[in-house]
PDB file of N, CA and C in Angstrom:
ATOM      1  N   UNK A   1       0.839  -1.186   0.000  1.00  0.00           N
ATOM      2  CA  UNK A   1       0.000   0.000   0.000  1.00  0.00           C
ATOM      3  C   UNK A   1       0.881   1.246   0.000  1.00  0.00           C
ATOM      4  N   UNK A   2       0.561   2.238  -0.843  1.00  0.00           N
ATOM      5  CA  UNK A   2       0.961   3.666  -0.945  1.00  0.00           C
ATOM      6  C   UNK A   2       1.054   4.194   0.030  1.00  0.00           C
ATOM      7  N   UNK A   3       1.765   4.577   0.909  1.00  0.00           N
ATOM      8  CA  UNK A   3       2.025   5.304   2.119  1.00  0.00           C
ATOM      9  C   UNK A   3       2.258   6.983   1.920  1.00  0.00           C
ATOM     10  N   UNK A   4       2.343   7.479   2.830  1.00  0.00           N
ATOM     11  CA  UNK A   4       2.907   9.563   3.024  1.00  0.00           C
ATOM     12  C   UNK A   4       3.988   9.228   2.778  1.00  0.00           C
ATOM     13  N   UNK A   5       4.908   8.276   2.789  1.00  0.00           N
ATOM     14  CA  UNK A   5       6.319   8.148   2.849  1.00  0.00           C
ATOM     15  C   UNK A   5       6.523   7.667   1.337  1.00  0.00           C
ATOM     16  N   UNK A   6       5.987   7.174   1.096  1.00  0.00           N
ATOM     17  CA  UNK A   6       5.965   6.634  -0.768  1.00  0.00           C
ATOM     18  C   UNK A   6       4.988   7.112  -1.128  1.00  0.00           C
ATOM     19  N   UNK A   7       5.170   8.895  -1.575  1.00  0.00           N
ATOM     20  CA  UNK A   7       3.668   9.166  -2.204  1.00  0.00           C
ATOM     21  C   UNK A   7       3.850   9.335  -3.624  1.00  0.00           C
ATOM     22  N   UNK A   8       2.156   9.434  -4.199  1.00  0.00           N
ATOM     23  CA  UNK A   8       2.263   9.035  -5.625  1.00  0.00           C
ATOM     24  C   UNK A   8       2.340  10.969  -6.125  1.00  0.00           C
ATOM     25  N   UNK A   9       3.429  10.712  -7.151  1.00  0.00           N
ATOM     26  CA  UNK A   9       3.670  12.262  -7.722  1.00  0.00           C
ATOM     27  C   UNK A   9       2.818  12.591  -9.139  1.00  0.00           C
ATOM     28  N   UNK A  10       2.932  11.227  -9.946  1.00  0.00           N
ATOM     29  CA  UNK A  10       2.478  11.674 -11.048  1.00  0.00           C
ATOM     30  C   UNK A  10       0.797  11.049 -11.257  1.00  0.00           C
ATOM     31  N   UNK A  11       0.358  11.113 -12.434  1.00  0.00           N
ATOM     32  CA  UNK A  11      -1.046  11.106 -12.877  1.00  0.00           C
ATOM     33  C   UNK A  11      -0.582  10.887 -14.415  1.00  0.00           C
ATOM     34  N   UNK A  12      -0.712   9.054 -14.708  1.00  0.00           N
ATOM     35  CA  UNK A  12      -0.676   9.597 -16.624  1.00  0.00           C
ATOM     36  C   UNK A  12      -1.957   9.175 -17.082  1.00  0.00           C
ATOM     37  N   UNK A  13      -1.802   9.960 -18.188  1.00  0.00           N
ATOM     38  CA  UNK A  13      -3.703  10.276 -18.759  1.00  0.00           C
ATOM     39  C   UNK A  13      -3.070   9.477 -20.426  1.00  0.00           C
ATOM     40  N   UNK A  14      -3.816   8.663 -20.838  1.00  0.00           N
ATOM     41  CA  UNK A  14      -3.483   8.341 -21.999  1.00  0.00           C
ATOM     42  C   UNK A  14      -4.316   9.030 -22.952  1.00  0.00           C
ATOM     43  N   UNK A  15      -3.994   9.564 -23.841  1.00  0.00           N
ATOM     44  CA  UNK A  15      -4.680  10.807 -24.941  1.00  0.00           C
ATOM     45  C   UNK A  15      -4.713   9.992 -26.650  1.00  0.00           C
ATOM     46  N   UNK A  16      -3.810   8.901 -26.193  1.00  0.00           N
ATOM     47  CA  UNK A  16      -3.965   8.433 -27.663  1.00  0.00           C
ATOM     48  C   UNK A  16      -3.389   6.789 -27.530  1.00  0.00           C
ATOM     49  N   UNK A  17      -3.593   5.842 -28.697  1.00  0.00           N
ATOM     50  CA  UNK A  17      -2.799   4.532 -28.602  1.00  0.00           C
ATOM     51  C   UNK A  17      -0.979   4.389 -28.200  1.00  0.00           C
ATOM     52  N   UNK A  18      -0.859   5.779 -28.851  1.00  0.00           N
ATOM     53  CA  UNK A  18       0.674   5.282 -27.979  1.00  0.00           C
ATOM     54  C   UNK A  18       1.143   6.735 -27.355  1.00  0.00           C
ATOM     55  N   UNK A  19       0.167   7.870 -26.719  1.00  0.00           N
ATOM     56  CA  UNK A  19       0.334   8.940 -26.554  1.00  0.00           C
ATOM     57  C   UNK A  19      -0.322   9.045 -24.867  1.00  0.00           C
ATOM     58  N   UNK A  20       1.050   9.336 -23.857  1.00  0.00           N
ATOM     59  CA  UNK A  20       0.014   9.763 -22.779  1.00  0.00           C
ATOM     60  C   UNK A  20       0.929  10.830 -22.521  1.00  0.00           C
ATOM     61  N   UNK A  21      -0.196  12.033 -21.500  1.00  0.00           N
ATOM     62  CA  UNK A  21       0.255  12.973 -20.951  1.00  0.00           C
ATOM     63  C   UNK A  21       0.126  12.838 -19.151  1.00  0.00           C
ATOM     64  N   UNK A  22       1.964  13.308 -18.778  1.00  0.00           N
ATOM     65  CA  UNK A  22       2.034  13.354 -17.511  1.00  0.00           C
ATOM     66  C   UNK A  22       1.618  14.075 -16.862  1.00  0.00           C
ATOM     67  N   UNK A  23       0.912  14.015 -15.277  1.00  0.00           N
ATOM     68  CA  UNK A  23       0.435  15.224 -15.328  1.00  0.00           C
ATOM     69  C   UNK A  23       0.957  15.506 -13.304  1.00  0.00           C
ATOM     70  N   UNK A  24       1.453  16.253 -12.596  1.00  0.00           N
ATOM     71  CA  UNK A  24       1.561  16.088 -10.823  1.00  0.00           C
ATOM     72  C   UNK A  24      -0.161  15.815 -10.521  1.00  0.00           C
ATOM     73  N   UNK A  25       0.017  15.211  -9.088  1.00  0.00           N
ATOM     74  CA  UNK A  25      -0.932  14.907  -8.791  1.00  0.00           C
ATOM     75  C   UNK A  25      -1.786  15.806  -8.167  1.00  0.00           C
ATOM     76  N   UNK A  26      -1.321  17.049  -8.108  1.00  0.00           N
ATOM     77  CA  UNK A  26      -1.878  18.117  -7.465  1.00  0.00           C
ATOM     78  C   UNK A  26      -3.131  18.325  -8.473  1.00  0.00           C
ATOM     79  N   UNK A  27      -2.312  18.613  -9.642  1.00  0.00           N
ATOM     80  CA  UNK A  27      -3.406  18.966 -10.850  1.00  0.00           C
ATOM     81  C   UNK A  27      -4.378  18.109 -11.155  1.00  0.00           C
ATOM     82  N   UNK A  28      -4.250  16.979 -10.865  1.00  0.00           N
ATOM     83  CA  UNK A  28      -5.270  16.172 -10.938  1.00  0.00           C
ATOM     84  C   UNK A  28      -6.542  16.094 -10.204  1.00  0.00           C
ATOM     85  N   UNK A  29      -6.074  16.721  -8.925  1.00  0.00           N
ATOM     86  CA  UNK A  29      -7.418  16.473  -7.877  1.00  0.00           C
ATOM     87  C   UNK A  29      -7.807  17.732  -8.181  1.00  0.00           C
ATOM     88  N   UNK A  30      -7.255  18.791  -8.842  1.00  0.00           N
ATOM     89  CA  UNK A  30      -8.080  20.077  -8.679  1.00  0.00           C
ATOM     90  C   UNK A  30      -8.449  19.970 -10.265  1.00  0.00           C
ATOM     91  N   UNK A  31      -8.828  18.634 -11.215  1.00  0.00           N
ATOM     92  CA  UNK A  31      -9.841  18.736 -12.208  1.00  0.00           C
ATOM     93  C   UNK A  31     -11.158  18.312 -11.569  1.00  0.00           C
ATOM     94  N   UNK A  32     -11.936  18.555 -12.186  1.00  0.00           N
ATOM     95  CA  UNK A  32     -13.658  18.656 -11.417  1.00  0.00           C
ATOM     96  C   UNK A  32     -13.460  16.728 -11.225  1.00  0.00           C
ATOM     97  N   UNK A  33     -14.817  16.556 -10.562  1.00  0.00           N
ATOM     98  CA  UNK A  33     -15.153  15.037 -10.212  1.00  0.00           C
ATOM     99  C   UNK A  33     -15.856  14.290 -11.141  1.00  0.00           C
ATOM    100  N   UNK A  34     -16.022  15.115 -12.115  1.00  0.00           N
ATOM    101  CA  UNK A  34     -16.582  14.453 -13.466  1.00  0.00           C
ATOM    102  C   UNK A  34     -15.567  14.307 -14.241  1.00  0.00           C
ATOM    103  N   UNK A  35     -14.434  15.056 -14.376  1.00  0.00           N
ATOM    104  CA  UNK A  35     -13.160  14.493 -15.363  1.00  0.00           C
ATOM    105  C   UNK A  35     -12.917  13.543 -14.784  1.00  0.00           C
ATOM    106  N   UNK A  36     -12.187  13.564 -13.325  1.00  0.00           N
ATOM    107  CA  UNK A  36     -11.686  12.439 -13.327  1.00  0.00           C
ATOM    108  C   UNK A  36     -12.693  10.695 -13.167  1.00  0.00           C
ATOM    109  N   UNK A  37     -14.081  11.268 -13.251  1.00  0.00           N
ATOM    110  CA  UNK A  37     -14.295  10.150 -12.677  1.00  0.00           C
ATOM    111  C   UNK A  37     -14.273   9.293 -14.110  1.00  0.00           C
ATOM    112  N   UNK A  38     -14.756  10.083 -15.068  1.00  0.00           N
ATOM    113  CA  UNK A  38     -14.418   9.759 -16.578  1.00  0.00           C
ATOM    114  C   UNK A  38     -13.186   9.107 -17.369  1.00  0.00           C
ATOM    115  N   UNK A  39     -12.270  10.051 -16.607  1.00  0.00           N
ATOM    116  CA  UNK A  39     -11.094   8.951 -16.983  1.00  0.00           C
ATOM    117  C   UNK A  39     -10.695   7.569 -16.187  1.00  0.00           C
ATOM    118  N   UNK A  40     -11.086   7.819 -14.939  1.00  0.00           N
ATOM    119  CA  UNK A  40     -11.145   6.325 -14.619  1.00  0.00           C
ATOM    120  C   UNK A  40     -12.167   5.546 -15.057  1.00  0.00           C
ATOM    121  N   UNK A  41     -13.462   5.851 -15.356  1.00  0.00           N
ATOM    122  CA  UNK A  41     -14.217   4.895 -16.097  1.00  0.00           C
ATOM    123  C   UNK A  41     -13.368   4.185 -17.520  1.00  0.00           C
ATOM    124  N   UNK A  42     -13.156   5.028 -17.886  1.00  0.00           N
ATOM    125  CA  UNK A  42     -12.550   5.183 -19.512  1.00  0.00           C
ATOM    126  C   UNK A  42     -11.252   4.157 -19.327  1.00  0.00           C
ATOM    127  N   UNK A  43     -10.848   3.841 -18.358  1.00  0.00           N
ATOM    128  CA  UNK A  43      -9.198   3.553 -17.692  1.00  0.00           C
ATOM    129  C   UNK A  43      -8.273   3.616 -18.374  1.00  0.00           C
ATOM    130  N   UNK A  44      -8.227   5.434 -18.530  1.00  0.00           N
ATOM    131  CA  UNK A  44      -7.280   6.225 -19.078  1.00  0.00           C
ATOM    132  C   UNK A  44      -6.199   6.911 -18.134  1.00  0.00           C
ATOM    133  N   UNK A  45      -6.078   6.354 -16.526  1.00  0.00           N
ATOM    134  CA  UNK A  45      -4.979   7.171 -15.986  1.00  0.00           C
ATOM    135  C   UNK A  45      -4.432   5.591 -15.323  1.00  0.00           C
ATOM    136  N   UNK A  46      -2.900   6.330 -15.079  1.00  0.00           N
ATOM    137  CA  UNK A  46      -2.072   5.227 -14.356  1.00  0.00           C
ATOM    138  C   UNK A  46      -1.476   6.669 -12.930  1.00  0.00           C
ATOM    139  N   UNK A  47      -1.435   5.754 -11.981  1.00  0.00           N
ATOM    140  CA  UNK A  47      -0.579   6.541 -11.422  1.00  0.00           C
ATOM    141  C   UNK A  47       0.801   5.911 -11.056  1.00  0.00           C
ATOM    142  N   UNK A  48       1.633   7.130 -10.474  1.00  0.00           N
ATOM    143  CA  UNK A  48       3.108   6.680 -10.415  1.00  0.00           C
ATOM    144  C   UNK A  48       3.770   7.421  -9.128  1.00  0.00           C
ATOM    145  N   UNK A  49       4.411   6.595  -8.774  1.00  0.00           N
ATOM    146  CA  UNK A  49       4.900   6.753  -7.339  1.00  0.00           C
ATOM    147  C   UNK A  49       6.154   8.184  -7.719  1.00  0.00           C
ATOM    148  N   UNK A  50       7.171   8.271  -6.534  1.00  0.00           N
ATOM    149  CA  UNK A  50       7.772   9.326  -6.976  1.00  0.00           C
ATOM    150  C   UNK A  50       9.485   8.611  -7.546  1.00  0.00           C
ATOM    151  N   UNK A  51       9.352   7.258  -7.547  1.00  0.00           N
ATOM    152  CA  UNK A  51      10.656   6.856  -8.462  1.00  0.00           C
ATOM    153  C   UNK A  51       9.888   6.573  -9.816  1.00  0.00           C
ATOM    154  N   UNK A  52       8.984   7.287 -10.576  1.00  0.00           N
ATOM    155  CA  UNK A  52       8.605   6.612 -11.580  1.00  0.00           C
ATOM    156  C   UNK A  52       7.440   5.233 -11.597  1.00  0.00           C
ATOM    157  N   UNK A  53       7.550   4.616 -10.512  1.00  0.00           N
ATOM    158  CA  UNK A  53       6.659   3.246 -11.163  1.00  0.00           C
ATOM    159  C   UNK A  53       5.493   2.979 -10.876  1.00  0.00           C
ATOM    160  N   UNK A  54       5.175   2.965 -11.627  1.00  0.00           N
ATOM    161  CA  UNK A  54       3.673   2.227 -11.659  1.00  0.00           C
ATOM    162  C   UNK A  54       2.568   1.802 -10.328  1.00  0.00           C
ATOM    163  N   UNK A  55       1.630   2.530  -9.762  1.00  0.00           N
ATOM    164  CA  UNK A  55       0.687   1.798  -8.590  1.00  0.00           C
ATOM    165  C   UNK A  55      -0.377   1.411  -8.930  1.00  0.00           C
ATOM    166  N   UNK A  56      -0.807   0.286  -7.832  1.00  0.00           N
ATOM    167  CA  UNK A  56      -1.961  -0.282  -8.308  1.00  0.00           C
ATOM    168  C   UNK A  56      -3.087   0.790  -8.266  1.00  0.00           C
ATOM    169  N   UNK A  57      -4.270   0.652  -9.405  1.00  0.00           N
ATOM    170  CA  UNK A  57      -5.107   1.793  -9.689  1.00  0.00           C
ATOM    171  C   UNK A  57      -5.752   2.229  -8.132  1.00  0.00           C
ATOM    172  N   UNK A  58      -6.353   0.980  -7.479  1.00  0.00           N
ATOM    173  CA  UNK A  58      -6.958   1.317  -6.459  1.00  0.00           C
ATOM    174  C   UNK A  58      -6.501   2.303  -5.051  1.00  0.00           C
ATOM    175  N   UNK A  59      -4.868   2.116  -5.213  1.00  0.00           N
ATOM    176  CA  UNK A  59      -4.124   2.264  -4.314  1.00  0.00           C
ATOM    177  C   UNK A  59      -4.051   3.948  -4.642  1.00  0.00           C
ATOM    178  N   UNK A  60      -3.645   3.736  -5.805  1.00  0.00           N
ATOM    179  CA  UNK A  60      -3.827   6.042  -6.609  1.00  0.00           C
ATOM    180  C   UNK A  60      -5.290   6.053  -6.439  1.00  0.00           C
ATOM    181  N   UNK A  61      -6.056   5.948  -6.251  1.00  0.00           N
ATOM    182  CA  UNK A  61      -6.991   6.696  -6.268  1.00  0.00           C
ATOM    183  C   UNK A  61      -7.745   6.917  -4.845  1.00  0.00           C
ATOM    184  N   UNK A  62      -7.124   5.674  -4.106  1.00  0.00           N
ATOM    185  CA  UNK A  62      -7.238   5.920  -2.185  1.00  0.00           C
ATOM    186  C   UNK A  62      -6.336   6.960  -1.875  1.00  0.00           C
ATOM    187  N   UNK A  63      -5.124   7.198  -2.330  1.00  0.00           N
ATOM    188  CA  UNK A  63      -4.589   8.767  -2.141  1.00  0.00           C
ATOM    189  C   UNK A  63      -4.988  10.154  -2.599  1.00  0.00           C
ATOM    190  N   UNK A  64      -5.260   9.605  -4.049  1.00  0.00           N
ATOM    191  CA  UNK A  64      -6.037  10.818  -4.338  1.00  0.00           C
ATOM    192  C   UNK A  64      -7.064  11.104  -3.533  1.00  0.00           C
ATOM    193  N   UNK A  65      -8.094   9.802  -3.205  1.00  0.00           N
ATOM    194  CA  UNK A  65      -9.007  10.853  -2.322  1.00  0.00           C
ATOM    195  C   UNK A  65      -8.678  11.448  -1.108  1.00  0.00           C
ATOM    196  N   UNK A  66      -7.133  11.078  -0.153  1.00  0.00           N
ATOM    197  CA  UNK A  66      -7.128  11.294   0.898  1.00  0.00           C
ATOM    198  C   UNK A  66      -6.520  12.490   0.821  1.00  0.00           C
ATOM    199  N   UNK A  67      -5.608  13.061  -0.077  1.00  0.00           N
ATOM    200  CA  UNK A  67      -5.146  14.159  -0.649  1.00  0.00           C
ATOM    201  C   UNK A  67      -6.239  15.456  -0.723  1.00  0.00           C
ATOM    202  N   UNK A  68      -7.245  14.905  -1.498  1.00  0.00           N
ATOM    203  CA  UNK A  68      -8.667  15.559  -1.416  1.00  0.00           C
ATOM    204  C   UNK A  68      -8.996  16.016  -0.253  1.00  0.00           C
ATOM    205  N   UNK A  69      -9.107  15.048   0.679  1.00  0.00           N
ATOM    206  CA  UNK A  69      -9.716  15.289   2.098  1.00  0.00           C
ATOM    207  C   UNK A  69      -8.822  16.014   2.859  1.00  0.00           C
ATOM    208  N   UNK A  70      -7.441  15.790   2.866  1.00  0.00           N
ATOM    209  CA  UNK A  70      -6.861  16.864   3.861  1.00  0.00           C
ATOM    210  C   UNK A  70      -7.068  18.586   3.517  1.00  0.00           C
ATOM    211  N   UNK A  71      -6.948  18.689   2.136  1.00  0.00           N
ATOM    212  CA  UNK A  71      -6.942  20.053   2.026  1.00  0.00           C
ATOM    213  C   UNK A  71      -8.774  20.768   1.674  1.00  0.00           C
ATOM    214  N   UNK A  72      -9.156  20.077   2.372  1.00  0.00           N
ATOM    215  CA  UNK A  72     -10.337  20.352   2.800  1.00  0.00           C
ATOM    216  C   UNK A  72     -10.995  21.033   4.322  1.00  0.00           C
ATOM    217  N   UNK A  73      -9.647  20.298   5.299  1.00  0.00           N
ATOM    218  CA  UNK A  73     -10.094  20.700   6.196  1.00  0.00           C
ATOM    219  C   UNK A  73      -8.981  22.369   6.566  1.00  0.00           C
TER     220      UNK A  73
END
């Protein structure tokens, strides 16, 4: 599991068959809840830890929401 200590930096959005765009994960949570929920329907994003690799989808998107939630309060 993705920890505060191994957090995920990037967000890739695939835009085409062999075309994706990187994106920080900041920018990601501040697109509305209909983009992203779209691209995860679509399962057009990967996320990526901060050496580059690859996390499991469920695991990016339990940070993303917790990311969400702190800067909420």
């Amino acid at each position: 599991m993705t920890t505060l200590t191994q957090m995920i930096k990037h967000v890739s959005i695939k835009v085409s068959e062999g075309g994706h765009n990187l994106m920080e994960i900041e920018k990601f949570i501040e697109m509305s809840l209909t983009q992203r929920l779209q691209l995860l329907t679509e399962k057009r994003i990967s996320f990526l830890d901060e050496d580059g690799n690859k996390v499991p989808l469920i695991e990016g998107v339990r940070y993303a929401n917790e990311l969400i939630k702190s800067r909420r309060k």
